[in-house]
N, C-alpha and C. Protein backbone atom coordinates (compact mmCIF):
# COMPACT_ATOMS: atom_id res chain seq x y z
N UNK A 1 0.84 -1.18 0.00
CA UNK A 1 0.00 0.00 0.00
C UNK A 1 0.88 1.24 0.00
N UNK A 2 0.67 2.31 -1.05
CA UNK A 2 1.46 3.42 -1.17
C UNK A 2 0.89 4.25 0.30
N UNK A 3 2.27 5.03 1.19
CA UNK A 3 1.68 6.03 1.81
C UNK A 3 2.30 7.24 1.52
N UNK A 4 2.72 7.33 0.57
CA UNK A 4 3.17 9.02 0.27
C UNK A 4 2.96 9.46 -1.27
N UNK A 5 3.20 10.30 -1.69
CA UNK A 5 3.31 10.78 -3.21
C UNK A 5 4.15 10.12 -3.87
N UNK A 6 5.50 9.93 -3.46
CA UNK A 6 6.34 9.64 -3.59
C UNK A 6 6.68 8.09 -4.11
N UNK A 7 5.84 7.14 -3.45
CA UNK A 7 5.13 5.88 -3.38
C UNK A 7 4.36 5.13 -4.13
N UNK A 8 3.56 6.43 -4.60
CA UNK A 8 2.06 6.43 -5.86
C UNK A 8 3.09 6.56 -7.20
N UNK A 9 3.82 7.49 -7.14
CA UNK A 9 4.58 7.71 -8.46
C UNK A 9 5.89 6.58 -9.21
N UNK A 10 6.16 5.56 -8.04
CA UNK A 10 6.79 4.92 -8.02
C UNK A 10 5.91 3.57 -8.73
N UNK A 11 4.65 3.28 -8.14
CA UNK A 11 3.75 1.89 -8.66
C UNK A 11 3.77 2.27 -10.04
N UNK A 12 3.07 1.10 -10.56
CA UNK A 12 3.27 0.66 -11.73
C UNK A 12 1.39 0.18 -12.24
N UNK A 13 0.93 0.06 -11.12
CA UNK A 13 -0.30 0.01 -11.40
C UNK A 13 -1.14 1.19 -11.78
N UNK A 14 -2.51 0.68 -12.54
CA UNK A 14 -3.10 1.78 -13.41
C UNK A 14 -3.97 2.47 -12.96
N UNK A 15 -4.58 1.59 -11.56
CA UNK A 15 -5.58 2.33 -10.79
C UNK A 15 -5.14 1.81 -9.18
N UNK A 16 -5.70 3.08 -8.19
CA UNK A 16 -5.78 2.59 -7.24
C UNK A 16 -6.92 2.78 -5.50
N UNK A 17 -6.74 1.93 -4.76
CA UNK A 17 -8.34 2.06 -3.88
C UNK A 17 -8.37 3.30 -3.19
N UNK A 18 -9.85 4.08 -2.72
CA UNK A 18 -9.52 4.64 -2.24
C UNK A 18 -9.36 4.66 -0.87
N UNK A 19 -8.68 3.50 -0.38
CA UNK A 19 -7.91 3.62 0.67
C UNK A 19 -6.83 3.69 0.51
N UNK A 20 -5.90 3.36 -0.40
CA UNK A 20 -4.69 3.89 -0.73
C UNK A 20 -4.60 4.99 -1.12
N UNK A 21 -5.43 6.22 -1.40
CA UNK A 21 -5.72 7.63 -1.58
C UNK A 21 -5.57 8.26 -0.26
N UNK A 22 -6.50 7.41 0.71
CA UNK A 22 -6.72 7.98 1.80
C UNK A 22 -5.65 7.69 2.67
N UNK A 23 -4.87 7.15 2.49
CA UNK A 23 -3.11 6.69 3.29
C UNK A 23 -2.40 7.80 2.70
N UNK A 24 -2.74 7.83 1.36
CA UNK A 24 -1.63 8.99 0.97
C UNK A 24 -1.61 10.45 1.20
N UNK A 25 -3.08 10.40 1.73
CA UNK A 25 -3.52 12.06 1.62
C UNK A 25 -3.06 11.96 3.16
N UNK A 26 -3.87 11.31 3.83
CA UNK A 26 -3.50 10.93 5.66
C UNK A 26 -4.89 11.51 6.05
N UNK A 27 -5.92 10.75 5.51
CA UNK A 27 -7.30 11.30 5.82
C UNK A 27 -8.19 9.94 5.58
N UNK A 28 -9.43 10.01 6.19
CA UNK A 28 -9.69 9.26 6.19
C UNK A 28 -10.52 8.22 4.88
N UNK A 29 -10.91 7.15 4.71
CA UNK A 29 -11.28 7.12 3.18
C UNK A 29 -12.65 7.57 3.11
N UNK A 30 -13.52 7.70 3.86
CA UNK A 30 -14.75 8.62 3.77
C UNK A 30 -14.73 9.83 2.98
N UNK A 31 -13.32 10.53 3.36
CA UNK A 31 -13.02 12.07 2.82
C UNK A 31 -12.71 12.11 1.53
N UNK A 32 -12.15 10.95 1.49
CA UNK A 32 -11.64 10.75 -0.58
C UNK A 32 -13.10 10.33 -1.12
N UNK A 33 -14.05 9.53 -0.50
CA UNK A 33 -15.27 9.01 -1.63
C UNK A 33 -16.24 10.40 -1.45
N UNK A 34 -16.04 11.10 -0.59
CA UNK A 34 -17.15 12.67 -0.86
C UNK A 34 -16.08 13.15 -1.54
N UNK A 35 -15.09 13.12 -1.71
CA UNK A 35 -13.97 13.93 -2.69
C UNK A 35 -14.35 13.35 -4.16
N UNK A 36 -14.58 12.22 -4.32
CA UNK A 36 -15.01 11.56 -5.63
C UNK A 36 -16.44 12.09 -5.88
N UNK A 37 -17.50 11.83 -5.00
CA UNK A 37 -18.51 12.64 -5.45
C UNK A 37 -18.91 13.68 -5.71
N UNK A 38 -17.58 14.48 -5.65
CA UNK A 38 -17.59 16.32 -5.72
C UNK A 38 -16.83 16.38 -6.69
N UNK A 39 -16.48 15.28 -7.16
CA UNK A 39 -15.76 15.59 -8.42
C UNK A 39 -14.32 16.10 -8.48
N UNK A 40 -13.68 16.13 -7.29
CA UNK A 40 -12.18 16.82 -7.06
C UNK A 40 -11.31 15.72 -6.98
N UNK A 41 -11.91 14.06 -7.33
CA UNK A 41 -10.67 13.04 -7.38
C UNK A 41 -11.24 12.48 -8.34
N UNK A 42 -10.72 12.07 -9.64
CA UNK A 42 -10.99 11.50 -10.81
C UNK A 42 -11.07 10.25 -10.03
N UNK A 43 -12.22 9.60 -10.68
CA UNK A 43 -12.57 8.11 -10.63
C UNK A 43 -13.16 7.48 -11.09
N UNK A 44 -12.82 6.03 -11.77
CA UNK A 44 -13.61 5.27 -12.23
C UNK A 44 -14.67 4.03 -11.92
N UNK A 45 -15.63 3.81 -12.54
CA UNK A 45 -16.45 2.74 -11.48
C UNK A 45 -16.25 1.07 -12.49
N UNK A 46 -15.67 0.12 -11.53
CA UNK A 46 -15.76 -0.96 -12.71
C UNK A 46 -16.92 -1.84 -11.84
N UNK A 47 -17.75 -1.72 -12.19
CA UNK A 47 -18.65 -3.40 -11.71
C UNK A 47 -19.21 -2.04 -10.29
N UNK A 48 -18.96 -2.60 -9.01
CA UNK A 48 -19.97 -2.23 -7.82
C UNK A 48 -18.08 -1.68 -7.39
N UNK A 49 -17.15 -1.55 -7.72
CA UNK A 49 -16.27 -0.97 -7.67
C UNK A 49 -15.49 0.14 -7.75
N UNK A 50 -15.55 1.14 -7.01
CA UNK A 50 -14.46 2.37 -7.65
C UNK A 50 -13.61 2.85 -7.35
N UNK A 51 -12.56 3.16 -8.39
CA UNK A 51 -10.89 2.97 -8.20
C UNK A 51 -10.17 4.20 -8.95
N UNK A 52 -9.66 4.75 -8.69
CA UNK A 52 -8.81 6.10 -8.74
C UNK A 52 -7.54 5.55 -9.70
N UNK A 53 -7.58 6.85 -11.39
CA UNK A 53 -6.54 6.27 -12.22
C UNK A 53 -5.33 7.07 -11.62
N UNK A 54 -4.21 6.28 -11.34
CA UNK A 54 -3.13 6.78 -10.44
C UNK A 54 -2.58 8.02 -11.26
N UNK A 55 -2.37 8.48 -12.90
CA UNK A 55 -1.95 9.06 -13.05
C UNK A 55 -2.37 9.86 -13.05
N UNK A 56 -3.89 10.21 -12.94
CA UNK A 56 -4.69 11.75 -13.21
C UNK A 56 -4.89 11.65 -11.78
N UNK A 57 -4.69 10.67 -10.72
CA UNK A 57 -4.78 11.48 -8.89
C UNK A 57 -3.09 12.08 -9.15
N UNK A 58 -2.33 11.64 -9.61
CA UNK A 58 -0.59 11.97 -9.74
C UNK A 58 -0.87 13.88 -10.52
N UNK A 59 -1.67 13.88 -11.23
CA UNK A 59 -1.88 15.05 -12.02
C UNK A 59 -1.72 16.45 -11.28
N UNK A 60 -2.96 15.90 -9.98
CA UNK A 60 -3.54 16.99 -9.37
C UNK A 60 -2.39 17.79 -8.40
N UNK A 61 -1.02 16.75 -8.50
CA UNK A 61 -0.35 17.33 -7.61
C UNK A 61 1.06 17.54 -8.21
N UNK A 62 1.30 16.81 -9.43
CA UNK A 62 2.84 17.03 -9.97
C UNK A 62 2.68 18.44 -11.39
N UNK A 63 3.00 19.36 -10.29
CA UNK A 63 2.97 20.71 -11.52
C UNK A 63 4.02 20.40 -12.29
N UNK A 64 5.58 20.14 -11.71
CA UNK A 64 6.66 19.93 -12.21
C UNK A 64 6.08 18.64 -13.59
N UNK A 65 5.61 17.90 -13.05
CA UNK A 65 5.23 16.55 -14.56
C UNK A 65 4.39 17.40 -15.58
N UNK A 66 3.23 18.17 -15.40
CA UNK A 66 2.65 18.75 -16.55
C UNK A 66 3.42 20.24 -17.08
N UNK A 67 4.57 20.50 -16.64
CA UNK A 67 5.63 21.27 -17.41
C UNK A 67 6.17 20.46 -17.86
N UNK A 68 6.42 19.17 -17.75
CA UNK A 68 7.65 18.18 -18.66
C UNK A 68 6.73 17.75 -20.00
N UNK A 69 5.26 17.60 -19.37
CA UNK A 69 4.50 17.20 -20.29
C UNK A 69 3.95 18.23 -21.80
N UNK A 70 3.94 19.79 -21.43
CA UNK A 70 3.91 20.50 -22.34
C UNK A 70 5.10 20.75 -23.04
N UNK A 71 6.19 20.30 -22.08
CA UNK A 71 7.79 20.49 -22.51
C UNK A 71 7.53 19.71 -23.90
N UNK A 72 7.26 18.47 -23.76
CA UNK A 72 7.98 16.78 -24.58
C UNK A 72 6.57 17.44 -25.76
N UNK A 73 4.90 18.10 -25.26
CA UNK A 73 4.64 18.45 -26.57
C UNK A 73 4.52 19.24 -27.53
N UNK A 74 5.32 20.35 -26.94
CA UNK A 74 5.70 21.62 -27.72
C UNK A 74 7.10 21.18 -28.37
N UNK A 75 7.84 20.21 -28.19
CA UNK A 75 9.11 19.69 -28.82
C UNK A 75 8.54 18.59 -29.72
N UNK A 76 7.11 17.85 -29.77
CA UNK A 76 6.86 16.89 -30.58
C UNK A 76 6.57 17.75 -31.58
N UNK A 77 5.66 19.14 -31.48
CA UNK A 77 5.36 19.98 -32.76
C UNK A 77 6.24 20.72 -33.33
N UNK A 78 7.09 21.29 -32.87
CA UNK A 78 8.23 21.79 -33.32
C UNK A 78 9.33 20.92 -34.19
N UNK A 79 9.66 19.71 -33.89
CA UNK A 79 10.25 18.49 -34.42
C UNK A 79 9.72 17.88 -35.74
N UNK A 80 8.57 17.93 -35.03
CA UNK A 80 7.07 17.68 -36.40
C UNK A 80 8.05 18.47 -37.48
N UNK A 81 7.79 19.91 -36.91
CA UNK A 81 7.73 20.50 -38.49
C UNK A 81 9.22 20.82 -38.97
N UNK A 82 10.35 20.25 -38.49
CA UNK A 82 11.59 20.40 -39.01
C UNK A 82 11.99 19.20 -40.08
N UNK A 83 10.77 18.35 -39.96
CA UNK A 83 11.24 17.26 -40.92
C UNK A 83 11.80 17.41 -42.61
């Protein structure tokens, strides 16, 4: 079970519970499923199941990753057009 940011960014898995949300935040998991129903934690429902995609909960907090991420696609269009 991930308990830090640090932890989450490290797995390899594609989704995760929200009790492993709620370890990472350090709250309880009640607070993450009204956080899901308010719409402030992306989540998906499979079956009677719902599970948090690790990289869009990773989103909400790595500013540094969505500067690498406009980085790598302002260099895919630019590259684009030097062909």
């Amino acid at each position: 079970m991930p308990t830090s940011l640090d932890d989450l960014r490290a797995s390899r898995s594609a989704v995760v519970s929200r009790v492993d949300i709620a370890a990472v935040l350090g709250v309880d998991p009640r607070t993450v499923t009204a956080a899901i129903d308010a719409g402030t934690i992306p989540s998906i429902r499979l079956g009677s199941r719902v599970v948090i995609p690790r990289e869009k909960f990773l989103a909400l907090f790595d500013v540094e990753g969505d500067v690498r991420s406009a980085r790598a696609d302002a260099d895919a269009v630019i590259g684009g057009g030097h062909s």
